[in-house]
PDB file of N, CA and C in Angstrom:
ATOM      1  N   UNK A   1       7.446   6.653  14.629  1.00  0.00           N
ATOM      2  CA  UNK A   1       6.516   5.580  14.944  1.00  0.00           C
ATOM      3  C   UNK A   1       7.313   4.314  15.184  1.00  0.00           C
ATOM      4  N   UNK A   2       7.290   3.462  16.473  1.00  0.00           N
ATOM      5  CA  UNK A   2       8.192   2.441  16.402  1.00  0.00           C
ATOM      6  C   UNK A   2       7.199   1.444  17.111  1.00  0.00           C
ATOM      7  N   UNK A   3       6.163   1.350  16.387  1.00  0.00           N
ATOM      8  CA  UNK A   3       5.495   0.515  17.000  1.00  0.00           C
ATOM      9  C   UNK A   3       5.483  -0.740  16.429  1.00  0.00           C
ATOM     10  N   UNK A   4       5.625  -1.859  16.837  1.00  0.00           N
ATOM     11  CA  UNK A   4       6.101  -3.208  15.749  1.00  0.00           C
ATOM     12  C   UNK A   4       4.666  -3.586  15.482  1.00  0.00           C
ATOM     13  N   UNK A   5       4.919  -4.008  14.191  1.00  0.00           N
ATOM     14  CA  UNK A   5       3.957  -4.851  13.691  1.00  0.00           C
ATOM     15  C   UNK A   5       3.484  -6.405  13.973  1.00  0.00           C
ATOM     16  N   UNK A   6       2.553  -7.024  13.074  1.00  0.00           N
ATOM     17  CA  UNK A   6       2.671  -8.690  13.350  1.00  0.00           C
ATOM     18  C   UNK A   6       3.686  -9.529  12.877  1.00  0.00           C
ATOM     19  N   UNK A   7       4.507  -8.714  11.843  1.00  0.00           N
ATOM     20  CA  UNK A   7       5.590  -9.322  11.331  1.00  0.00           C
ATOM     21  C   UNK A   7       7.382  -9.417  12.031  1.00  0.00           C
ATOM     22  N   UNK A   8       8.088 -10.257  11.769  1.00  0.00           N
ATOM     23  CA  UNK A   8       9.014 -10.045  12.770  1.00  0.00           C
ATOM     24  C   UNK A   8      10.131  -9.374  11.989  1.00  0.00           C
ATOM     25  N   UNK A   9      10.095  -8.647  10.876  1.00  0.00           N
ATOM     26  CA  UNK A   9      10.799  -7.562  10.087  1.00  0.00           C
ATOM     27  C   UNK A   9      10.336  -6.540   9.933  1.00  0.00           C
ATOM     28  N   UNK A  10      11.442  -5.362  10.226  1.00  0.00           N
ATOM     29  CA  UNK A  10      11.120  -3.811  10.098  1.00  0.00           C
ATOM     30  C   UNK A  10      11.623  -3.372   8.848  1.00  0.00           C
ATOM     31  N   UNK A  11      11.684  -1.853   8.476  1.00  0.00           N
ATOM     32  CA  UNK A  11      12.342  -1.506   7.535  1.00  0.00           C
ATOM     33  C   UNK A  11      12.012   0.132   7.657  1.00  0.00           C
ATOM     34  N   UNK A  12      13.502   0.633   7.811  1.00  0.00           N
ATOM     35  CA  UNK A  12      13.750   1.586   7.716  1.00  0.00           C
ATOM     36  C   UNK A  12      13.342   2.609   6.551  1.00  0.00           C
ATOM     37  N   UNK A  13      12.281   3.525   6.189  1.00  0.00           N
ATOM     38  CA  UNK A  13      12.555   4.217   5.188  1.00  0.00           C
ATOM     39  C   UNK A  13      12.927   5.935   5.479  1.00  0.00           C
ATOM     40  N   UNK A  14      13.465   6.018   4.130  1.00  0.00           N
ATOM     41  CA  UNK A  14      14.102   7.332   3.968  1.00  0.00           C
ATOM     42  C   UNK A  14      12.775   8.615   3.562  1.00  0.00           C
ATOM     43  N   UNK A  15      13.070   9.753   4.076  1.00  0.00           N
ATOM     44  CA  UNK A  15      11.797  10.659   4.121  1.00  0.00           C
ATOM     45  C   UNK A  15      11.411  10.921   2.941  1.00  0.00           C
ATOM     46  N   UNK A  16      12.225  11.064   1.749  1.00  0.00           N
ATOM     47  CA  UNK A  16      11.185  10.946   0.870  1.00  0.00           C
ATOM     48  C   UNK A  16      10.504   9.751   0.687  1.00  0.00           C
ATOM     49  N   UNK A  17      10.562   8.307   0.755  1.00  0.00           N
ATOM     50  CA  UNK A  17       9.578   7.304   0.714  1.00  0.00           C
ATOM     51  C   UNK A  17       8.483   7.483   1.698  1.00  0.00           C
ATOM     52  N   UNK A  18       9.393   7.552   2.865  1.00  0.00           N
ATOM     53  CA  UNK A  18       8.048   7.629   3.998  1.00  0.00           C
ATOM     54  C   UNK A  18       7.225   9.070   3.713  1.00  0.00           C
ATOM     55  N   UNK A  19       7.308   9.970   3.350  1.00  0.00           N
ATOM     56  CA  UNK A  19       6.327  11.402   3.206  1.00  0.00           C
ATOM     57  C   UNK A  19       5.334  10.872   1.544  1.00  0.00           C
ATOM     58  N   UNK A  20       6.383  10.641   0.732  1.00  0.00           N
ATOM     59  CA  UNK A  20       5.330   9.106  -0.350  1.00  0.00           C
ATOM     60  C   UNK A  20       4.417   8.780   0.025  1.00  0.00           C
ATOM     61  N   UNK A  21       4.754   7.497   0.506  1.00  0.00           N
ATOM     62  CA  UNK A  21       3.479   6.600   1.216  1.00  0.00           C
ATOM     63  C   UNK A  21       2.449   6.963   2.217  1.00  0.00           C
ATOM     64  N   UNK A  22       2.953   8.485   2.730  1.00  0.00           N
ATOM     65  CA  UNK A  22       1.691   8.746   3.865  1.00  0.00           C
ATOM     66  C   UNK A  22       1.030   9.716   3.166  1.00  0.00           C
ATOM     67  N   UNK A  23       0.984  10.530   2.074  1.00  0.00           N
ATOM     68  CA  UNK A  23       0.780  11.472   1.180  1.00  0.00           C
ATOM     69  C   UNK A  23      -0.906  10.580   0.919  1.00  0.00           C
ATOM     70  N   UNK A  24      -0.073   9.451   0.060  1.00  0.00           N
ATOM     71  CA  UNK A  24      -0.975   8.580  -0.878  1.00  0.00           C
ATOM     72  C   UNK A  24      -1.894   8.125   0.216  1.00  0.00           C
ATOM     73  N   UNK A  25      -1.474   7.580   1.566  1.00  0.00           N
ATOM     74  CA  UNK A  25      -2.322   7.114   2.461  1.00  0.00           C
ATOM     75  C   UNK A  25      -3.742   8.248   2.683  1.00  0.00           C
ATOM     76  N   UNK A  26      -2.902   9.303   3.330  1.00  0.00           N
ATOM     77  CA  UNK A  26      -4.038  10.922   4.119  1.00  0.00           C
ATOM     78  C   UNK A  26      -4.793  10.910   2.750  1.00  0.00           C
ATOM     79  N   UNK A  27      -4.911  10.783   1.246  1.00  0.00           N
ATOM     80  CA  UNK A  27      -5.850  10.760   0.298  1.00  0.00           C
ATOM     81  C   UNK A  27      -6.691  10.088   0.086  1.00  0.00           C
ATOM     82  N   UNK A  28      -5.987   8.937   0.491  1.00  0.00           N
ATOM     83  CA  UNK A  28      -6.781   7.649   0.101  1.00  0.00           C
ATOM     84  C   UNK A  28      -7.940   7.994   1.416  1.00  0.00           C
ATOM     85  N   UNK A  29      -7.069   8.262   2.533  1.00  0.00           N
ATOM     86  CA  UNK A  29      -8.351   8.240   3.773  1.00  0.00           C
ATOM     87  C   UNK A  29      -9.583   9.290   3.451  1.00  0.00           C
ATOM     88  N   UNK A  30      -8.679  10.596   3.117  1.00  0.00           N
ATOM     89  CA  UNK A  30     -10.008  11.440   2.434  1.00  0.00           C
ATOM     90  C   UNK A  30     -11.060  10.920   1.485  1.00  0.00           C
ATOM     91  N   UNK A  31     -10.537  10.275   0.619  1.00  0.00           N
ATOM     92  CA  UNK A  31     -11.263   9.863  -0.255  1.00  0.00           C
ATOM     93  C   UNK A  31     -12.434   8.815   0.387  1.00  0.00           C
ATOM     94  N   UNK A  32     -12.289   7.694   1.634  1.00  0.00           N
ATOM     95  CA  UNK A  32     -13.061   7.167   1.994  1.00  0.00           C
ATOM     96  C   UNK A  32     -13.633   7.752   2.820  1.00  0.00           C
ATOM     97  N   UNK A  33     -13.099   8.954   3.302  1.00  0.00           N
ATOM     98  CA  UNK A  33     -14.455   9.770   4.336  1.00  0.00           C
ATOM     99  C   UNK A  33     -15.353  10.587   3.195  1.00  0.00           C
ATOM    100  N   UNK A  34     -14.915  11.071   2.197  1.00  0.00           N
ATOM    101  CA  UNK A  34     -15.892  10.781   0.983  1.00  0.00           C
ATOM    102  C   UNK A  34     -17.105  10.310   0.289  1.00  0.00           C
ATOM    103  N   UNK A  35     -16.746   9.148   0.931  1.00  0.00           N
ATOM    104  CA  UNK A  35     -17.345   8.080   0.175  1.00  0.00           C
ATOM    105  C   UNK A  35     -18.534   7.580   1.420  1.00  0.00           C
ATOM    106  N   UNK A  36     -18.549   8.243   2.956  1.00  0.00           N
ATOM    107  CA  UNK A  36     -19.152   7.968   4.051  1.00  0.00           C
ATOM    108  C   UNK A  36     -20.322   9.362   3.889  1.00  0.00           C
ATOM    109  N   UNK A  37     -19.903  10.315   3.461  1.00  0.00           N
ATOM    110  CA  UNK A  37     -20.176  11.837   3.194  1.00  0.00           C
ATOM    111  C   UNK A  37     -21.484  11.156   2.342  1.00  0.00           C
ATOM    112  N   UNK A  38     -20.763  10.891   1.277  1.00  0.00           N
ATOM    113  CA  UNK A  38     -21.737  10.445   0.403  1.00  0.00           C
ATOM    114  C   UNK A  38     -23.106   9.647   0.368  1.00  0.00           C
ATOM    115  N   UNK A  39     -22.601   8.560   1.463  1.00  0.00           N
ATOM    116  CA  UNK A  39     -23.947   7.581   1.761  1.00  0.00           C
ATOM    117  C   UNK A  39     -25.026   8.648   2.925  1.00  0.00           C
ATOM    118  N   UNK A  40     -23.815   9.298   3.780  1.00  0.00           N
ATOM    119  CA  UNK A  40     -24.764  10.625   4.414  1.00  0.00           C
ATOM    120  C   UNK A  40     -25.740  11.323   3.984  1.00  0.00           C
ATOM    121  N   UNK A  41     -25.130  11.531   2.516  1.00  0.00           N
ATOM    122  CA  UNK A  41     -26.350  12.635   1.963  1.00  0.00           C
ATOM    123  C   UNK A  41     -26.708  11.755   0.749  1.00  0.00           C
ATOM    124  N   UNK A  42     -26.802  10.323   1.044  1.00  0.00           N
ATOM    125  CA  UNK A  42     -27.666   9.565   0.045  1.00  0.00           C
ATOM    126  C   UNK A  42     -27.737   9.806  -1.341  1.00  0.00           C
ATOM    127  N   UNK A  43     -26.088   9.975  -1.431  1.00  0.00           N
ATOM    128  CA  UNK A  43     -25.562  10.078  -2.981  1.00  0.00           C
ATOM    129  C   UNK A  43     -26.011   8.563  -3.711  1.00  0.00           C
ATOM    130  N   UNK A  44     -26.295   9.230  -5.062  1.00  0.00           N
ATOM    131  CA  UNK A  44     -26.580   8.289  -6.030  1.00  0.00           C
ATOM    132  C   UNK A  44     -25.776   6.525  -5.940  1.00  0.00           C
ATOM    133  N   UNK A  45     -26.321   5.529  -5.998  1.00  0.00           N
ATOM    134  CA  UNK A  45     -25.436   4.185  -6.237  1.00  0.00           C
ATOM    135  C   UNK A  45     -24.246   4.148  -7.052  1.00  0.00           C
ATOM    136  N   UNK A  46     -24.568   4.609  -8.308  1.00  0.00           N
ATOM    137  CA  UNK A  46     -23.341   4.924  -9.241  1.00  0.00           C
ATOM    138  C   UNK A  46     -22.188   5.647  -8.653  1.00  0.00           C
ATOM    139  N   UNK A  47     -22.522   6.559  -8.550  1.00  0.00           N
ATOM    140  CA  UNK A  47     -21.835   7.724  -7.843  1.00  0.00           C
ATOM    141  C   UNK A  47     -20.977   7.449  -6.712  1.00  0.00           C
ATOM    142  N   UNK A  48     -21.271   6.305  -5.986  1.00  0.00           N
ATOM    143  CA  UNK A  48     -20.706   6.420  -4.594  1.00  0.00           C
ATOM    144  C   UNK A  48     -19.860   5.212  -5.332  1.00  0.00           C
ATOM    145  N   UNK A  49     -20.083   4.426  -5.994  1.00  0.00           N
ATOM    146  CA  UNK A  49     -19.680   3.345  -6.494  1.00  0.00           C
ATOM    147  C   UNK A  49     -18.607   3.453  -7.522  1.00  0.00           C
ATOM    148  N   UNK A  50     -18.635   4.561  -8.709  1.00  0.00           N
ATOM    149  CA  UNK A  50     -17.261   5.262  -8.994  1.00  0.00           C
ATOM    150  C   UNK A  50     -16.357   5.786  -7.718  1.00  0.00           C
ATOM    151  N   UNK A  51     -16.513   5.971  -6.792  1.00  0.00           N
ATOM    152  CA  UNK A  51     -15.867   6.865  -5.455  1.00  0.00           C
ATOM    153  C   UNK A  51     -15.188   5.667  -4.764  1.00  0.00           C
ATOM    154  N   UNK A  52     -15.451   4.853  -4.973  1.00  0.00           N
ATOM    155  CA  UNK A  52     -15.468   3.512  -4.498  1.00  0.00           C
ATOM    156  C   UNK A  52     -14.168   2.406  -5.397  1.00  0.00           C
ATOM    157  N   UNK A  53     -14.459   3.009  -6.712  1.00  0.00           N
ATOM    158  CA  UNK A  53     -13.262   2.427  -7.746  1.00  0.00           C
ATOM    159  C   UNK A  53     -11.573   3.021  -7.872  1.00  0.00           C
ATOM    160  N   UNK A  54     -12.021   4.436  -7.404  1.00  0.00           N
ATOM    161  CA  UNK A  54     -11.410   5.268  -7.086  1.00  0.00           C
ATOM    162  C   UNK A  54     -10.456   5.137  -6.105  1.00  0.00           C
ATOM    163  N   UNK A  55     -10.724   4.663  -5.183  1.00  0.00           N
ATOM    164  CA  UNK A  55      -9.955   4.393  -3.938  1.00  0.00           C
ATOM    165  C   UNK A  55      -8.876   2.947  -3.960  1.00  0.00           C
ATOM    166  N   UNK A  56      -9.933   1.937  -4.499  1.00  0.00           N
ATOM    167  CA  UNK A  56      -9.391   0.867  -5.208  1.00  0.00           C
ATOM    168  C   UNK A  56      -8.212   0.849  -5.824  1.00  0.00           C
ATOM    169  N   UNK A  57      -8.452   2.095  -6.635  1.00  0.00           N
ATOM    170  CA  UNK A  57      -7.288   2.570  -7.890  1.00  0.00           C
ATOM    171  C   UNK A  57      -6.088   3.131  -7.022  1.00  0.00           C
ATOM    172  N   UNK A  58      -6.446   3.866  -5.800  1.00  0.00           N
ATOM    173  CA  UNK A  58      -5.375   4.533  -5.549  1.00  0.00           C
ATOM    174  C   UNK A  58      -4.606   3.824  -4.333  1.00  0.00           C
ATOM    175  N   UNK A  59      -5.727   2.685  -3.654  1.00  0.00           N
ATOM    176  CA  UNK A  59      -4.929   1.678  -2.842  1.00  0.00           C
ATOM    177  C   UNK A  59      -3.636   0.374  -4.127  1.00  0.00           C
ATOM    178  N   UNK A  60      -4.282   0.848  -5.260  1.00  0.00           N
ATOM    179  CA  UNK A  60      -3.957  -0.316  -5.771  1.00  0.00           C
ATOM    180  C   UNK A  60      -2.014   0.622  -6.387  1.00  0.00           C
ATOM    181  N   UNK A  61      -2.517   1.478  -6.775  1.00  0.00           N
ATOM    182  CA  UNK A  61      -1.095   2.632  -6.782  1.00  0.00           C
ATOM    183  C   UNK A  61       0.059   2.743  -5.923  1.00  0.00           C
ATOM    184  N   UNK A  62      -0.551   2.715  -4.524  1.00  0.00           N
ATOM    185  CA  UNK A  62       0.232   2.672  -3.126  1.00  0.00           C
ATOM    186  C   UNK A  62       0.860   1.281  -3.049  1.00  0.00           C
ATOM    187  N   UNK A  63      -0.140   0.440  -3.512  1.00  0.00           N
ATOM    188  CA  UNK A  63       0.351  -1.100  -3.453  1.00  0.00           C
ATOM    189  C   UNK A  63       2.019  -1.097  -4.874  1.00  0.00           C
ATOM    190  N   UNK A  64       1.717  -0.503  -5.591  1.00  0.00           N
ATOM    191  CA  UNK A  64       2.905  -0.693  -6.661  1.00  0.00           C
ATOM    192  C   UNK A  64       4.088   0.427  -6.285  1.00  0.00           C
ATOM    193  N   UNK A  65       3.900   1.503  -5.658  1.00  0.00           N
ATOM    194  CA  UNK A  65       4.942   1.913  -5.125  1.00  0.00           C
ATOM    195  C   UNK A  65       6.044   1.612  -4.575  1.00  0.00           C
ATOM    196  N   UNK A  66       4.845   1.097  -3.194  1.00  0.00           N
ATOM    197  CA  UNK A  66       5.466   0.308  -1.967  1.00  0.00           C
ATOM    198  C   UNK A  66       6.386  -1.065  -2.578  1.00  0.00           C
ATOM    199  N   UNK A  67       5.502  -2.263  -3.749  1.00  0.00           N
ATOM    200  CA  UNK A  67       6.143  -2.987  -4.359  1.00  0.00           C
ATOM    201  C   UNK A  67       7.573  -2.625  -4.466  1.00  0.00           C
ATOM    202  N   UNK A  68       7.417  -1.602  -5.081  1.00  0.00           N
ATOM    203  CA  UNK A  68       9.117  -1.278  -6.081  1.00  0.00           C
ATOM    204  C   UNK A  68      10.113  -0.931  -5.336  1.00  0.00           C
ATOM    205  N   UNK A  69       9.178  -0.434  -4.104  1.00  0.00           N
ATOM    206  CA  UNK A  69      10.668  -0.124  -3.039  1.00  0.00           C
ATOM    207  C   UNK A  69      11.009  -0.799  -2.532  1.00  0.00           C
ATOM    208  N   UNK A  70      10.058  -2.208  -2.510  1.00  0.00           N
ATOM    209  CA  UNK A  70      10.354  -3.324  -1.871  1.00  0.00           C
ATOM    210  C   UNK A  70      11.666  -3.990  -2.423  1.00  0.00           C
ATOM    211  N   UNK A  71      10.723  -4.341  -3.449  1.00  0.00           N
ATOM    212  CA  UNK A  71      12.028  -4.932  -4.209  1.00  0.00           C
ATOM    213  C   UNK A  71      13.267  -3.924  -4.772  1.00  0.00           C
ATOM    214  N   UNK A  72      13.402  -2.985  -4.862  1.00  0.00           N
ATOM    215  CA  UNK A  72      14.515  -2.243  -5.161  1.00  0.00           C
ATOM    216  C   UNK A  72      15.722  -2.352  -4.140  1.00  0.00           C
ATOM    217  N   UNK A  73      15.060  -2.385  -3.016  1.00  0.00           N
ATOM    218  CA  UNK A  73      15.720  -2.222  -1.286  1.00  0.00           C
ATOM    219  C   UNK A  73      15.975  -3.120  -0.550  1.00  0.00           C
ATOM    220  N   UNK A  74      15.014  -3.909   0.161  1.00  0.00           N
ATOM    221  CA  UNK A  74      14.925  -5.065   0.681  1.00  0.00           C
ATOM    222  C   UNK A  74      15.233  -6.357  -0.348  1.00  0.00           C
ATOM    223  N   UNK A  75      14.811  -6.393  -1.081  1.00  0.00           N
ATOM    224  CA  UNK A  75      14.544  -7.791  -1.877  1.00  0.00           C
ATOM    225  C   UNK A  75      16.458  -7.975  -2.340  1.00  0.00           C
ATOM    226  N   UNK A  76      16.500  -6.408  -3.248  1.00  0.00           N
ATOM    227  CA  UNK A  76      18.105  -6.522  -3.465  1.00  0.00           C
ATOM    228  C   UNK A  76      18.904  -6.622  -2.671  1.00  0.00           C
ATOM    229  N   UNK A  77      18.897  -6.056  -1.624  1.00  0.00           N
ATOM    230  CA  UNK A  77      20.077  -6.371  -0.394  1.00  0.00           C
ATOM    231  C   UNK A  77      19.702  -7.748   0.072  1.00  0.00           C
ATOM    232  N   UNK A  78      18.574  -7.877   0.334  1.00  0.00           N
ATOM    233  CA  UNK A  78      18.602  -9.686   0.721  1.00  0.00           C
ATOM    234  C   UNK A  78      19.268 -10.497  -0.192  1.00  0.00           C
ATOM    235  N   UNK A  79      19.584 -10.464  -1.260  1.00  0.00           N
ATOM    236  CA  UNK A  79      19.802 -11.267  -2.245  1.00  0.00           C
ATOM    237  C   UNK A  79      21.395 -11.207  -2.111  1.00  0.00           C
ATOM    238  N   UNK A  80      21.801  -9.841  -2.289  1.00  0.00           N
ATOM    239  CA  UNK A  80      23.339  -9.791  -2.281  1.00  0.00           C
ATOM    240  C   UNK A  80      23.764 -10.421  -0.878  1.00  0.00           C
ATOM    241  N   UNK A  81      23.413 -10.527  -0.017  1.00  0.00           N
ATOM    242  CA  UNK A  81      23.779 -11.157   1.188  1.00  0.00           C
ATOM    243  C   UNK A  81      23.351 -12.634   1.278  1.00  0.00           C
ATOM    244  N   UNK A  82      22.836 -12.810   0.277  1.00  0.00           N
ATOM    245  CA  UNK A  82      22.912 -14.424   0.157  1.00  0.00           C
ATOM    246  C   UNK A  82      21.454 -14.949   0.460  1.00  0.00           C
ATOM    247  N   UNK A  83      20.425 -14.522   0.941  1.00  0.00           N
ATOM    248  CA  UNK A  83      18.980 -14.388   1.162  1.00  0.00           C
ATOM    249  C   UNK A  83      17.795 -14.761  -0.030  1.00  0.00           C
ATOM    250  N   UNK A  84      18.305 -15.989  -0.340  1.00  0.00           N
ATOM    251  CA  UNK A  84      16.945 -16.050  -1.444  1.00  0.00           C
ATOM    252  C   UNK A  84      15.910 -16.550  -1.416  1.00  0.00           C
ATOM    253  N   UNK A  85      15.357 -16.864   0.491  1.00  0.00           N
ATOM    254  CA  UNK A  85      14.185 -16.987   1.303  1.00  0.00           C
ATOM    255  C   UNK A  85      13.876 -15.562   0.606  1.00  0.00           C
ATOM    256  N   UNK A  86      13.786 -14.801   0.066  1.00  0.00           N
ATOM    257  CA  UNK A  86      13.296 -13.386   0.286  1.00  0.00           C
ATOM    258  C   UNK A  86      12.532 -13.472  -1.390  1.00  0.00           C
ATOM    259  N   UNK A  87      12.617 -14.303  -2.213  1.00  0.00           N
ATOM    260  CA  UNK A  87      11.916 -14.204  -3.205  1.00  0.00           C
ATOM    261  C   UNK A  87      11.317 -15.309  -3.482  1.00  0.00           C
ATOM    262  N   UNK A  88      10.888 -15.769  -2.033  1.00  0.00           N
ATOM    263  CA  UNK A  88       9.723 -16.791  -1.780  1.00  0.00           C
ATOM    264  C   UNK A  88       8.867 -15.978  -1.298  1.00  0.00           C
ATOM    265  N   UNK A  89       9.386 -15.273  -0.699  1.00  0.00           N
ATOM    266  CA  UNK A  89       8.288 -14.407  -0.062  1.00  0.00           C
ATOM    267  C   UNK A  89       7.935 -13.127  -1.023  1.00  0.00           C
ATOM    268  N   UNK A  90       8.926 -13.014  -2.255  1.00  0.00           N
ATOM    269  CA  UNK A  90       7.928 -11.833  -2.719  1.00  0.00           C
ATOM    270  C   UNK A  90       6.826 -12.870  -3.914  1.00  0.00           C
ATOM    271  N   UNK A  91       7.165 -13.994  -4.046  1.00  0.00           N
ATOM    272  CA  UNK A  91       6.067 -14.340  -4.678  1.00  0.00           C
ATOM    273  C   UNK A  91       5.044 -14.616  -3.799  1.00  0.00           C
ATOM    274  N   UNK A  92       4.904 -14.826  -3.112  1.00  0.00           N
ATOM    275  CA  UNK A  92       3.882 -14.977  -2.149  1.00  0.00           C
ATOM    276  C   UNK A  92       3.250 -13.791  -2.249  1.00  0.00           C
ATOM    277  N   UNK A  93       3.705 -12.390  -1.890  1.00  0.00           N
ATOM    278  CA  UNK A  93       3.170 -11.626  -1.453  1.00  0.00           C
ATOM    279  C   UNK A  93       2.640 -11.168  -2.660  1.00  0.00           C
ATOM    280  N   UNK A  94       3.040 -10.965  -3.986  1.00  0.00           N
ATOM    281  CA  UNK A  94       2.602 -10.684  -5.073  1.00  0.00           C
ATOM    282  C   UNK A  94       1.631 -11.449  -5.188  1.00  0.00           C
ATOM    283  N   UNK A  95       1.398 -12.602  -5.100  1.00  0.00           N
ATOM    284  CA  UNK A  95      -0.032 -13.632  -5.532  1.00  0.00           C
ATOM    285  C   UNK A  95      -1.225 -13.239  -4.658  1.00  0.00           C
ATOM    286  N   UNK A  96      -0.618 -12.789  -3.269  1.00  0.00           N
ATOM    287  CA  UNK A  96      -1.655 -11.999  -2.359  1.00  0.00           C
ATOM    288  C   UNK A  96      -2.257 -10.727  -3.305  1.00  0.00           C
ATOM    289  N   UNK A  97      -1.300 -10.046  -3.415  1.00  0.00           N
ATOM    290  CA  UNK A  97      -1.956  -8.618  -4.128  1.00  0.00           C
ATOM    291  C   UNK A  97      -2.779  -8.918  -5.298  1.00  0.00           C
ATOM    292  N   UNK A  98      -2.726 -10.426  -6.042  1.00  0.00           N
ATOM    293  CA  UNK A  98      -3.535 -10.095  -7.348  1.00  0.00           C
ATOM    294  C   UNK A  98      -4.665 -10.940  -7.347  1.00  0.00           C
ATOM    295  N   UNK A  99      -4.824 -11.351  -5.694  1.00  0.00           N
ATOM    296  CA  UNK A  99      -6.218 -12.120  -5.811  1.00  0.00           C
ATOM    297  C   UNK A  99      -7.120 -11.312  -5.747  1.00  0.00           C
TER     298      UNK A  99
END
């Protein structure tokens, strides 16, 4: 996939990260066609609404993964190269994730 994003940095990952993160993704998507299934056959409020926390939980999982590789990878090599624009930006991006 080399399709660029809105951002003007890429990042290379290695196949076990990338087969990781798309694992957790193809679930998470199941899980919200799930949750479409559900309003289909006019599953209970509760019900669709645990299904619903669920996904939350497992976007919120993908989000701490991705974190750690961030910073394990990127954040550390920026730093050793002298880059400490790069932990302006992970606070930033962390204050994003916990609003």
């Amino acid at each position: 996939m080399n399709e660029k994003c809105c951002c003007h940095k890429t990042k290379h990952r290695e196949p076990e990260e990338y087969c990781s993160l798309q694992n957790r993704l193809k679930r998470i998507e199941g899980q919200v066609r799930g949750i479409q299934n559900m309003l289909e056959n006019e599953a209970y409020c509760t019900d669709v609404l645990t299904q619903v926390a669920a996904v939350q939980a497992a976007l919120n999982a993908f989000n701490r993964e991705l974190l750690e590789n961030h910073i394990r990878s990127c954040v550390v090599t920026d730093i050793k190269n002298g880059d400490e624009e790069v932990v302006t930006d992970l606070v930033k991006t962390i204050q994003k994730l916990m609003k």
